[in-house]
Protein backbone atom coordinates (compact mmCIF):
# COMPACT_ATOMS: atom_id res chain seq x y z
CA UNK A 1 -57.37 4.40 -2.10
CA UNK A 2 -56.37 7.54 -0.27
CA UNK A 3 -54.99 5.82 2.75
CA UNK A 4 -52.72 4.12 -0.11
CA UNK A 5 -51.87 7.40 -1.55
CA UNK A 6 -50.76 9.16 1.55
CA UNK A 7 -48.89 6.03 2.67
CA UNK A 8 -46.79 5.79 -0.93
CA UNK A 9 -45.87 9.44 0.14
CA UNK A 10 -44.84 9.01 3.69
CA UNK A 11 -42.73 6.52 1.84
CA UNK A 12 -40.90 8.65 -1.03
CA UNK A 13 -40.67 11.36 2.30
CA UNK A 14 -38.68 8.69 4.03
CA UNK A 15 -36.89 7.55 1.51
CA UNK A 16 -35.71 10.75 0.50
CA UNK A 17 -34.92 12.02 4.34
CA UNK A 18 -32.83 8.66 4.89
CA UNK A 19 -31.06 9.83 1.10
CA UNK A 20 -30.81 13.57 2.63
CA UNK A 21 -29.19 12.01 6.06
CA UNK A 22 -26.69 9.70 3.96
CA UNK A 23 -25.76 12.86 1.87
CA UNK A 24 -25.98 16.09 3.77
CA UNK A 25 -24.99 19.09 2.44
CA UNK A 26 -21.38 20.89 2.95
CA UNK A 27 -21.61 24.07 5.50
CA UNK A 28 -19.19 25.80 2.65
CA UNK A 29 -18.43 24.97 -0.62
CA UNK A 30 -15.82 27.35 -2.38
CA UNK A 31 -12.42 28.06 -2.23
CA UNK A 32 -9.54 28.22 -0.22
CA UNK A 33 -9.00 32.59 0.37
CA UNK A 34 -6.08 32.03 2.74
CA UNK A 35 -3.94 29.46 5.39
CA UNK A 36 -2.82 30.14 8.69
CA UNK A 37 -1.81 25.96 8.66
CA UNK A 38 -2.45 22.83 7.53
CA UNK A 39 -5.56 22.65 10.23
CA UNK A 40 -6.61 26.22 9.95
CA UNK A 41 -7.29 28.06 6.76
CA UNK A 42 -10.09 30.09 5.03
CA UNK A 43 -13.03 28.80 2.52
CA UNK A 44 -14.49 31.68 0.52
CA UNK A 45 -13.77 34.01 3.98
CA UNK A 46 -15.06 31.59 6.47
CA UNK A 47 -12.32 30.13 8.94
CA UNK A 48 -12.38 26.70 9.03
CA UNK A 49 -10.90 24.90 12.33
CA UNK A 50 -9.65 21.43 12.25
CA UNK A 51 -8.69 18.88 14.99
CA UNK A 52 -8.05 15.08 15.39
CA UNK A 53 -12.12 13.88 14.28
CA UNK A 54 -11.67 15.84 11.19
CA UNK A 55 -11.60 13.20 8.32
CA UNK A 56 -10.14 14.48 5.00
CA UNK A 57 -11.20 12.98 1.56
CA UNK A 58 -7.89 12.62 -0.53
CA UNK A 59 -9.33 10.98 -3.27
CA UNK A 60 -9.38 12.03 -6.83
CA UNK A 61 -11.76 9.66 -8.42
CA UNK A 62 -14.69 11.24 -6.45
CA UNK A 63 -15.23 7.92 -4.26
CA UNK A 64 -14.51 9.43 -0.69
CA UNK A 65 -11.21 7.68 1.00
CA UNK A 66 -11.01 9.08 4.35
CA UNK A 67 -7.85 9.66 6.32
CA UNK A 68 -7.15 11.52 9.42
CA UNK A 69 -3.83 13.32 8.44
CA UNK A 70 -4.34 16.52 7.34
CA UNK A 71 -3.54 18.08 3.95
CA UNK A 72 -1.84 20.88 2.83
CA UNK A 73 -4.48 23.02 1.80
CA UNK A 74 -2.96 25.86 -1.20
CA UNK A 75 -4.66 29.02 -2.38
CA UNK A 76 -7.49 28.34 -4.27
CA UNK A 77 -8.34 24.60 -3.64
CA UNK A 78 -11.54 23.37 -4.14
CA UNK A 79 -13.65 21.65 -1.07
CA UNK A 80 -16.34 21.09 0.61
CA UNK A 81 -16.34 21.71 4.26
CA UNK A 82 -18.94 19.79 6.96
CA UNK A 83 -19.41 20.71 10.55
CA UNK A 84 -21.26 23.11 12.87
CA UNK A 85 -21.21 26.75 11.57
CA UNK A 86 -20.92 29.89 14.16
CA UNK A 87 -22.48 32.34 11.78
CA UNK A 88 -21.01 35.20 14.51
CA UNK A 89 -17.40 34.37 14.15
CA UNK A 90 -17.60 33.40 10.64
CA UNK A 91 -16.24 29.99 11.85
CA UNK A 92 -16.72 26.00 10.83
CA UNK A 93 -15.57 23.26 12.99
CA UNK A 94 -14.78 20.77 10.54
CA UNK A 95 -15.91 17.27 10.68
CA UNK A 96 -15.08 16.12 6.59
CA UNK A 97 -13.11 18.15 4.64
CA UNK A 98 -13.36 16.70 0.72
CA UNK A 99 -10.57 18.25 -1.99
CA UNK A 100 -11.67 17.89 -5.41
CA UNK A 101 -8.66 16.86 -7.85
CA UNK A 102 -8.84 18.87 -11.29
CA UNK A 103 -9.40 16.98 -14.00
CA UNK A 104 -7.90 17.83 -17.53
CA UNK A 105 -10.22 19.73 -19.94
CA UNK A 106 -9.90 21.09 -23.45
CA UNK A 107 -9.74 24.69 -22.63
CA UNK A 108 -9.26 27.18 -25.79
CA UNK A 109 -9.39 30.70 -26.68
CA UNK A 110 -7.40 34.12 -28.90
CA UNK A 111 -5.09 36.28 -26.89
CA UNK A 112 -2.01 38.37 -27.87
CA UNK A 113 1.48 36.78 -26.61
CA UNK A 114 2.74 38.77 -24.25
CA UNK A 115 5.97 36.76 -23.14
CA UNK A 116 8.46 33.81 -23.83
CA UNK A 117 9.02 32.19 -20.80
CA UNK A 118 12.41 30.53 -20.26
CA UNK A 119 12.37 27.00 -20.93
CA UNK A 120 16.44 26.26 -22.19
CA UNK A 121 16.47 23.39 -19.85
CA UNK A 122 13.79 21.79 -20.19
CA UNK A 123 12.51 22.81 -23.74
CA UNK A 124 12.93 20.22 -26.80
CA UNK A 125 14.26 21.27 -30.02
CA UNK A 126 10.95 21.07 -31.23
CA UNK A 127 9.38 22.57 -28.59
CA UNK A 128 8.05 25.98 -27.91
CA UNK A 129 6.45 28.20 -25.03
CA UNK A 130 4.30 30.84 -24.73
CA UNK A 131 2.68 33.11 -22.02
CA UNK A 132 -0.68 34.17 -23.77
CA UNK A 133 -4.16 34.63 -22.45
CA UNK A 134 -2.96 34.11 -18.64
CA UNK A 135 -1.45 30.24 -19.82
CA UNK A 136 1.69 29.37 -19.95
CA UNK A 137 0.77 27.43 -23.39
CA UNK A 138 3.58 24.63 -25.02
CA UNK A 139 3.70 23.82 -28.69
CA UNK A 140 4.79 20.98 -29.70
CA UNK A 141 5.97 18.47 -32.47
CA UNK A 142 2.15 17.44 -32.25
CA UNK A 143 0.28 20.08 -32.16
CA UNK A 144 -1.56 21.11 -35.25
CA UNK A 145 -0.17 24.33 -36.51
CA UNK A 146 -1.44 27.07 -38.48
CA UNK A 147 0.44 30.64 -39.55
CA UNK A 148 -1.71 33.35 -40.97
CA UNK A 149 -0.04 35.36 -43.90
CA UNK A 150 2.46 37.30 -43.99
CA UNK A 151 3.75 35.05 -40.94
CA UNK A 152 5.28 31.97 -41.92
CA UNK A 153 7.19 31.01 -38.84
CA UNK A 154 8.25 32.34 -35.08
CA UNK A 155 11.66 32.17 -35.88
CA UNK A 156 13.45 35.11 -33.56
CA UNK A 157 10.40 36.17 -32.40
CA UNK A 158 6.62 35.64 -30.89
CA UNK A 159 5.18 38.51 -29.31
CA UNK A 160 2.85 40.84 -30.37
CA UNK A 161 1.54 37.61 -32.46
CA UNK A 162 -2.09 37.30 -31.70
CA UNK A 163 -2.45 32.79 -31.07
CA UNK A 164 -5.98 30.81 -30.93
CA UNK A 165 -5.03 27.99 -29.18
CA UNK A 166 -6.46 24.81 -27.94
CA UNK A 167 -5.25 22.00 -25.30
CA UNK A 168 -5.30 20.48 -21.95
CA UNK A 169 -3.52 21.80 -18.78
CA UNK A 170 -1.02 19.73 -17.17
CA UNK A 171 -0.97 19.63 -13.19
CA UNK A 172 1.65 21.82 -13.06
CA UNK A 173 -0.32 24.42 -14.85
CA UNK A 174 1.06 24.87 -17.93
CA UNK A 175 -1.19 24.15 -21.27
CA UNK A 176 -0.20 21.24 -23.82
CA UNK A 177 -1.86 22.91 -27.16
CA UNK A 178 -3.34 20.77 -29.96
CA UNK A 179 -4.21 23.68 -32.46
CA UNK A 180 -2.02 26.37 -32.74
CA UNK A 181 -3.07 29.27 -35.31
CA UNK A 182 -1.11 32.67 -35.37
CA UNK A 183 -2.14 35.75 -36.84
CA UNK A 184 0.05 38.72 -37.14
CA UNK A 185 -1.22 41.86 -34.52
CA UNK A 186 -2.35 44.83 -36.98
CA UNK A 187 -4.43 47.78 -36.85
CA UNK A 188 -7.14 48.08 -39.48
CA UNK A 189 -8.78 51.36 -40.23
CA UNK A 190 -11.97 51.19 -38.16
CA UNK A 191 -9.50 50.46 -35.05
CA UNK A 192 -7.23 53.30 -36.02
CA UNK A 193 -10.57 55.65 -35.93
CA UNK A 194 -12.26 54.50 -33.19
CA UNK A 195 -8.79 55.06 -31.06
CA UNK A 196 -9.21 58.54 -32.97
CA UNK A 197 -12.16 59.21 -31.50
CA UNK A 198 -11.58 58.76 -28.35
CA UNK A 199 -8.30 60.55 -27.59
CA UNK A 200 -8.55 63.93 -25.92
CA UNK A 201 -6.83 65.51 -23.09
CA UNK A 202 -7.86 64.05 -19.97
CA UNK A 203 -6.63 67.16 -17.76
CA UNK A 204 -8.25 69.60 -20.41
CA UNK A 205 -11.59 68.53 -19.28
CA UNK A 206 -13.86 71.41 -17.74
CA UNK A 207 -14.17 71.00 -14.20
CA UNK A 208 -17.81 71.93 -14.41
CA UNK A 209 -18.46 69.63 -17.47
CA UNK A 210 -21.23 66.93 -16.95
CA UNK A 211 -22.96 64.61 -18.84
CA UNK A 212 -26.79 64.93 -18.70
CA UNK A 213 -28.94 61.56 -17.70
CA UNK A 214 -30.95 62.35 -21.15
CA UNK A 215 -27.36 62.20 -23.29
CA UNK A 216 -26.26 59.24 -21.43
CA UNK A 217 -29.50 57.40 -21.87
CA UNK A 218 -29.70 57.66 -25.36
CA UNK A 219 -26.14 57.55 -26.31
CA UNK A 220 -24.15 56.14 -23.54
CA UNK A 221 -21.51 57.05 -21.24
CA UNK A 222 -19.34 60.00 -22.98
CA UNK A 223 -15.73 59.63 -21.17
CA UNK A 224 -14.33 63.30 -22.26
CA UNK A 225 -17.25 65.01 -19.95
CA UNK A 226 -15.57 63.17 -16.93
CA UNK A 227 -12.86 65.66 -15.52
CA UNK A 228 -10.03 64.86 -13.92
CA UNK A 229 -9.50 64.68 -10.27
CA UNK A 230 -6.79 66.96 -8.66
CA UNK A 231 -4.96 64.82 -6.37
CA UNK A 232 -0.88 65.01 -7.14
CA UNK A 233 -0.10 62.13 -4.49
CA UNK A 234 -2.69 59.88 -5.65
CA UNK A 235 -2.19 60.56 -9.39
CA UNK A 236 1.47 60.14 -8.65
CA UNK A 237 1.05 56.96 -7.31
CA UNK A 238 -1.53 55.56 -9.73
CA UNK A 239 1.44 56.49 -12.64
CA UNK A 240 4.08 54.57 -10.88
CA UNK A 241 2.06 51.77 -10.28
CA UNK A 242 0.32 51.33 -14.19
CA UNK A 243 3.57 52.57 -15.53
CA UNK A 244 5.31 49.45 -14.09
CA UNK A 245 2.92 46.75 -15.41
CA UNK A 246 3.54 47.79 -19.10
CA UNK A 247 4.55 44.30 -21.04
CA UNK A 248 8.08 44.49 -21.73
CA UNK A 249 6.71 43.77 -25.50
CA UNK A 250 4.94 46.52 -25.55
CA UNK A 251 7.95 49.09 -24.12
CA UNK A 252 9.59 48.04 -26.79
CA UNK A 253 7.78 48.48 -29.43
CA UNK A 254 9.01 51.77 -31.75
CA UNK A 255 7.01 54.50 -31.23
CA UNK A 256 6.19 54.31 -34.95
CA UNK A 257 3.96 50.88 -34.63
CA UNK A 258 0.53 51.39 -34.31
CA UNK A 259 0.35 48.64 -32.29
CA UNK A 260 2.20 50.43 -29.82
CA UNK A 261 -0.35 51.46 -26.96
CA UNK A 262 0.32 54.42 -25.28
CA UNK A 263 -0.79 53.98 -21.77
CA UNK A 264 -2.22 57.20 -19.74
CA UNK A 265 -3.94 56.68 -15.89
CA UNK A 266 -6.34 59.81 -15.26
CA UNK A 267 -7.72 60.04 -11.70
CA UNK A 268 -11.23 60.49 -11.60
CA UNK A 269 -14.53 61.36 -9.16
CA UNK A 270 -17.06 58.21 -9.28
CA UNK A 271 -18.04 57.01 -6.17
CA UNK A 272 -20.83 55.04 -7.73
CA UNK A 273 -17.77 52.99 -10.28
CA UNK A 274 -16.00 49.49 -8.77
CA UNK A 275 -13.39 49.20 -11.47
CA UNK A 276 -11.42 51.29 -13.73
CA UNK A 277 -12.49 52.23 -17.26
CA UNK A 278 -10.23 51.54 -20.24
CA UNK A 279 -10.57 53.27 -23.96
CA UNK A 280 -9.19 51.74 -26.95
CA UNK A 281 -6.33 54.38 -27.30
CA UNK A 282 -4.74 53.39 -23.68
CA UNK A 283 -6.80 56.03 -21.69
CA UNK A 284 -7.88 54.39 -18.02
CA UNK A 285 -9.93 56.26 -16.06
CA UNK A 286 -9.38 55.51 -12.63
CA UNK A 287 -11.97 56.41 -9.62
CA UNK A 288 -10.28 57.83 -6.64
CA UNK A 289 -13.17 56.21 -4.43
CA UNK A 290 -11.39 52.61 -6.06
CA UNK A 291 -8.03 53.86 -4.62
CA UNK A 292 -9.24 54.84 -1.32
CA UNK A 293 -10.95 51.50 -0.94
CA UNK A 294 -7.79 49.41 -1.93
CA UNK A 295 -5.30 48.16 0.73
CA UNK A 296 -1.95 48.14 -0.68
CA UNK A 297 -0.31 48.53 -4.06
CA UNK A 298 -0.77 45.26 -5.21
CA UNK A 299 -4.22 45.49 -4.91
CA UNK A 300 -4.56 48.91 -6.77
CA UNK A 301 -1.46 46.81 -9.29
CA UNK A 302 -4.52 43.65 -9.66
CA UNK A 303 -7.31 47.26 -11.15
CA UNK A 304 -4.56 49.23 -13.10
CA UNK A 305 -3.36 45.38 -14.52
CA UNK A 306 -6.79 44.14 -14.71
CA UNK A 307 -7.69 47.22 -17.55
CA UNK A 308 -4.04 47.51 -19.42
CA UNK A 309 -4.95 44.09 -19.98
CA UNK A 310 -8.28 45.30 -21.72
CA UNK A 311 -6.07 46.99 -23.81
CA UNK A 312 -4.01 44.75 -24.91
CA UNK A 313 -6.36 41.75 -26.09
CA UNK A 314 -8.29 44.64 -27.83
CA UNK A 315 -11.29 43.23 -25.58
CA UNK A 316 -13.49 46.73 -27.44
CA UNK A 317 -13.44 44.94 -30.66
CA UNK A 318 -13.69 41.44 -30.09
CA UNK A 319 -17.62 41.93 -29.01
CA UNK A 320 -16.94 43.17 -24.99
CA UNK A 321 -20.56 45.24 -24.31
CA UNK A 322 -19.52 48.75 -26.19
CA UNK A 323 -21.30 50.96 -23.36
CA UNK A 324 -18.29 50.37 -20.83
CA UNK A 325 -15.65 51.10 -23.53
CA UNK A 326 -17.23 54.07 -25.85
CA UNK A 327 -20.06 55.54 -26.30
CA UNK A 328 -22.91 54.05 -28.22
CA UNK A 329 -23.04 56.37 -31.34
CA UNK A 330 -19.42 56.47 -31.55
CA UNK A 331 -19.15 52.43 -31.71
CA UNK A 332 -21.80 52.36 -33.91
CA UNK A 333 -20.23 54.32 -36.54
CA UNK A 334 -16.94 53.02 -36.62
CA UNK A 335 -17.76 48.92 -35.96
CA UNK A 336 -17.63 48.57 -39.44
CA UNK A 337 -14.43 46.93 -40.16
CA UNK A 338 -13.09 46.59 -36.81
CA UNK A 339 -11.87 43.32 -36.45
CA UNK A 340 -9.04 41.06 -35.31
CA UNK A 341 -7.13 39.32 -38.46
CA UNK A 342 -8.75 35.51 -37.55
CA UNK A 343 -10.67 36.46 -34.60
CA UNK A 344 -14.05 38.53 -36.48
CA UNK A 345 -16.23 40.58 -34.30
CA UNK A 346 -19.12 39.49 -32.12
CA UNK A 347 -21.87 42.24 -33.19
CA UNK A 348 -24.74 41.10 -32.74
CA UNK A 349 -25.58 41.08 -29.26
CA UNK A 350 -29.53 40.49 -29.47
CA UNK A 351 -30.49 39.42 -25.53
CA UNK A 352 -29.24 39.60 -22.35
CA UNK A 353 -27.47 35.96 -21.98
CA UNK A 354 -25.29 36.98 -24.69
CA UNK A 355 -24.18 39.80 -23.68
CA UNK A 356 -23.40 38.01 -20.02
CA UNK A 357 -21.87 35.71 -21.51
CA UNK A 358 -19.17 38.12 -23.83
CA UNK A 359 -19.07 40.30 -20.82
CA UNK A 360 -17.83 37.12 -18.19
CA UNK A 361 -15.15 35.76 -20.95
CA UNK A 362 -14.11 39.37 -21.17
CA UNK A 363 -13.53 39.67 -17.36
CA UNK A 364 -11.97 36.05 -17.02
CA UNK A 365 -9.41 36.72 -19.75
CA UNK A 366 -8.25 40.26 -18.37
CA UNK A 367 -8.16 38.60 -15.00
CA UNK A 368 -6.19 35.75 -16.21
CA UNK A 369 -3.69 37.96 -17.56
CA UNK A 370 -3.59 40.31 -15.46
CA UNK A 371 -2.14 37.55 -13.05
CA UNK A 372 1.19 37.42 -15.30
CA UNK A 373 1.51 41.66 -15.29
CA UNK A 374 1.49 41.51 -11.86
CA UNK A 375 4.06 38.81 -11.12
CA UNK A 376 6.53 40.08 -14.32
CA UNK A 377 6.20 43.60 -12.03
CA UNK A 378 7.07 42.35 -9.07
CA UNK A 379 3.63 42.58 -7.07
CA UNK A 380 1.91 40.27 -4.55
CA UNK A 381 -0.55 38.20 -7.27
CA UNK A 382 -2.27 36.64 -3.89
CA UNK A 383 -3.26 39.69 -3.46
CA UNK A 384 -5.53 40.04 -6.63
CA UNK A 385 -8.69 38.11 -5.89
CA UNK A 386 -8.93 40.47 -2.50
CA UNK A 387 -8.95 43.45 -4.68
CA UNK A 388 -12.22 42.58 -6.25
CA UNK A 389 -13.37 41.28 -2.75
CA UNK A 390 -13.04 44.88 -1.48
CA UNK A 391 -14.36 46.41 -4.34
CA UNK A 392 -17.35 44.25 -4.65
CA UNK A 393 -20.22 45.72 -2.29
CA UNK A 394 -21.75 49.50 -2.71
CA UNK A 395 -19.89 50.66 0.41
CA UNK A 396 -17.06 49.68 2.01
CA UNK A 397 -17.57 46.63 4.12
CA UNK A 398 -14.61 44.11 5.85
CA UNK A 399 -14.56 41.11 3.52
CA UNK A 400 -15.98 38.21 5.88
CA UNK A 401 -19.07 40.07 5.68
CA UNK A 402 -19.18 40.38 2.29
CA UNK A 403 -19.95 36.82 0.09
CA UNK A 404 -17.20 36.09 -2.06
CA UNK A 405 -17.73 37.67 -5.75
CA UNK A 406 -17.74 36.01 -8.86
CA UNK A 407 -15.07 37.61 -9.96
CA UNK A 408 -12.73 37.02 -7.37
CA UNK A 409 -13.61 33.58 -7.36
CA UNK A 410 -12.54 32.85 -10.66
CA UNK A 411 -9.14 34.67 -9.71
CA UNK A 412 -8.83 32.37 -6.74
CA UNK A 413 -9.65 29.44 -9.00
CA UNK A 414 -6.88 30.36 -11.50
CA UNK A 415 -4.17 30.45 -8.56
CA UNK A 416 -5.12 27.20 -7.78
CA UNK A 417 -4.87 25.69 -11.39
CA UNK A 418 -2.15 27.76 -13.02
CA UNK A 419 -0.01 29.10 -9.83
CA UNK A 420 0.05 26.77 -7.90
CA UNK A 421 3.47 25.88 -6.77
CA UNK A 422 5.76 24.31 -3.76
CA UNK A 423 8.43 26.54 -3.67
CA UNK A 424 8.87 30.49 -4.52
CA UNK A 425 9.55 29.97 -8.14
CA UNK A 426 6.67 31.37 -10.49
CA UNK A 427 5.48 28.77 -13.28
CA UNK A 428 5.15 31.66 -15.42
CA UNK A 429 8.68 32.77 -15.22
C-alpha cells in the first residue's frame, strides 16, 4: 500500500516536471522601457538581445504562431521574454519573444474635461470628442447620454464639465463611450472651506517651525509648519516648469470663478518625500531632494503634472486617503458636504484594502492625465514613467538596479495603449 502511494507520487512529480518542461517560465515578463532596434530593446530595464534563433509569437488569439522576423517592439508592449539571463549585465539572450495583443475592455470612470481635441476631419455631425481622465473619449449617436441640471447640452462649450463615462478603447487609443453623464464643475461650501483652511503663505513660514512626532501622530501631517526652502534657481525653475502645464481651460477661466485654481509651487526640505504634495487650494509642495534626483525637465514636468492633476480632478474629495492632502482634524471637520455634483464622496475608509485600492485609482488617474499636460506643454511624455523609476528607491540608485515600480509601470502601460503611434503626431492632439 505504501509502495503504491509513493509510486502515484513519483507519478504526479513526473507528470508535472514534463508540464513544467513543456511550459517554462519567461526570464522577464513586463514591459517594453526603451528600443535601441527592432532586435535590441529593454523589458522592465533588462536589455534584451535578439539574433536569427529568436522566434517571435505574433499571434493575438494567445495560440503561439512563431516566426523568425522580428517585430517592431513600441514603448510599453507587453511580452514575455525566454532565454539565458546574465544577472551582471542586466542582459537576456532571447530565444521566444511572445507580444500580447490588447483586447477591448469596458473601462469607465469621472474626470473633469480638460480639452477638445481637433477632430473637423474626421468628426461626424453627430459626433463629439473629449480629452478627460487621460482618454481621448468619442460620443456618439449611440451612446447613452445623460446632462445633469442646469446643463442641458455642450453646445459652444465642454470644459470644466465634470463626465462619467463608460466604453471600450479602440486600437488606436481613443475610447468609444456607451454612457455619457455630465455634471456641471461647482464648488460647494465644504470645498470652499476646506481650500480656506488650508491657504497660508508658504514663504511666511518660520524657518525654525516644526511639527512635533506627537502632533503629527495624532492629527496628521500639518503643511503650514513646513518652511520653505531658499533656493532662487531651483524655485525659479520649478515656477517655469508648473506654470507651463496649467490647462489652457483653466488659464482662462475669470479670476472670479471659484473653480479657477490658483496654482503656487513652494520648494521644500524632505529628503525622506518621493513625490510632491498637493492642497486643495493649488498649493504643491515640492521637495528639493525630488528635484535633485530628477534628470531633465520633463521628468521634474511628469511630478509638477502628476500633482496639478490632483488638483484638478479634486482627487481630496472624491475619497483619496486625507493624511497626504490635509490634516486629519481639519478633513474631519469640513467632509461634511464636500462632494462632487454626481460623483458623492468615498468616506468610509474602514481597512486597509480600501484605502489601497482609492489610493491606486487616485495615482492611475493623475498619471493618466498627467500624460496629456505634458504633451499640450511641449515636454518629452516618454520621459514620465522614468521619473517615478528614479524616484522610487530610498536613495538614489541607477534604474537597472532598481525593479521597475508600480507606478511607472502603469505609465508605461498607458503609452502603450493610448500613445501609441507610427509617426510624430500625438493621438491626443
Amino acid at each position: 500500500m505504501a509502495r503504491r502511494s509513493l509510486l502515484a507520487i513519483l507519478l504526479l512529480f513526473c507528470i508535472q516536471w514534463a508540464h513544467s518542461e513543456e511550459t517554462p517560465s519567461p526570464a522577464i515578463a513586463g514591459y517594453v522601457t526603451g528600443i535601441a532596434s527592432d532586435t535590441s530593446f529593454d523589458v522592465n530595464g533588462t536589455h534584451i538581445l535578439c539574433d536569427g534563433n529568436t522566434r517571435f509569437n505574433t499571434s493575438a488569439d494567445g495560440r503561439k504562431q512563431f516566426t523568425s522576423t522580428p517585430q517592431a517592439p513600441y514603448l510599453g508592449e507587453p511580452l514575455d521574454v525566454y532565454g539565458p539571463a546574465d544577472r551582471k549585465t542586466y542582459t537576456i539572450r532571447a530565444t521566444e519573444i511572445t507580444s500580447y495583443s490588447s483586447q477591448p475592455y469596458t473601462l469607465s470612470g469621472t474626470a473633469i474635461i480638460d480639452g477638445l481635441p481637433d477632430t473637423s476631419e474626421k468628426a461626424s455631425p453627430d459626433e463629439r470628442l473629449f480629452r478627460a481622465d487621460g482618454y481621448r473619449i468619442l460620443v456618439t449617436a449611440k451612446t447613452q447620454t445623460t446632462f445633469n441640471p442646469p446643463l442641458t447640452s455642450l453646445s459652444g462649450g465642454g470644459t470644466n464639465v465634470w463626465l462619467k463615462y463608460t466604453g471600450k478603447q479602440r486600437p488606436d487609443g481613443t475610447l468609444i463611450a456607451e454612457t455619457a453623464v455630465f455634471t456641471a464643475n461647482a464648488v460647494p461650501k465644504g470645498e470652499d472651506r476646506l481650500r480656506t483652511r488650508s491657504e497660508y503663505d508658504t514663504k511666511a513660514v518660520d524657518p525654525d517651525s516644526k511639527q512635533g512626532k506627537v502632533n503629527k501622530y495624532f492629527f496628521g501631517l500639518n503643511p503650514k509648519k513646513i518652511p520653505p526652502y531658499e533656493n532662487a534657481a531651483m524655485q525659479a525653475r520649478v515656477d517655469r516648469i508648473g506654470v507651463s502645464l496649467i490647462p489652457a481651460y483653466q488659464r482662462n477661466l475669470p479670476a472670479a470663478d471659484a473653480t479657477k485654481i490658483d496654482f503656487r509651487f513652494q520648494l521644500i526640505d524632505q529628503p525622506k518625500w518621493h513625490d510632491a504634495l498637493t492642497l486643495p487650494n493649488g498649493i504643491i509642495l515640492v521637495p528639493r531632494q525630488v528635484v535633485e534626483r530628477l534628470q531633465n525637465d520633463s521628468q521634474l514636468a511628469t511630478v509638477l503634472a502628476d500633482n496639478i492633476a490632483c488638483a484638478l480632478e479634486k482627487q481630496s474629495f472624491r475619497g483619496q486617503p486625507a493624511a497626504q492632502e490635509m490634516t486629519a482634524a481639519q478633513l474631519a471637520s469640513d467632509v461634511g458636504g464636500i462632494f462632487v455634483p454626481g460623483l458623492g464622496l468615498a468616506t468610509g475608509i474602514v481597512n486597509n484594502r480600501v484605502a489601497a485600492s482609492i489610493y491606486r485609482h487616485a495615482v492611475e488617474q493623475s498619471g493618466r492625465v498627467s500624460l496629456t499636460l505634458l504633451r499640450d506643454a511641449g515636454y518629452d511624455i516618454d520621459e514620465a514613467p522614468k521619473a517615478w523609476w528614479l524616484l522610487a528607491p530610498k536613495k538614489p540608485k541607477d534604474m537597472a538596479e532598481t525593479p521597475l515600480p508600480e507606478r511607472a509601470a502603469y505609465l508605461y502601460a498607458t503609452l502603450g495603449q493610448s500613445w501609441r503611434v507610427t509617426s510624430s503626431e500625438s493621438p491626443m492632439q
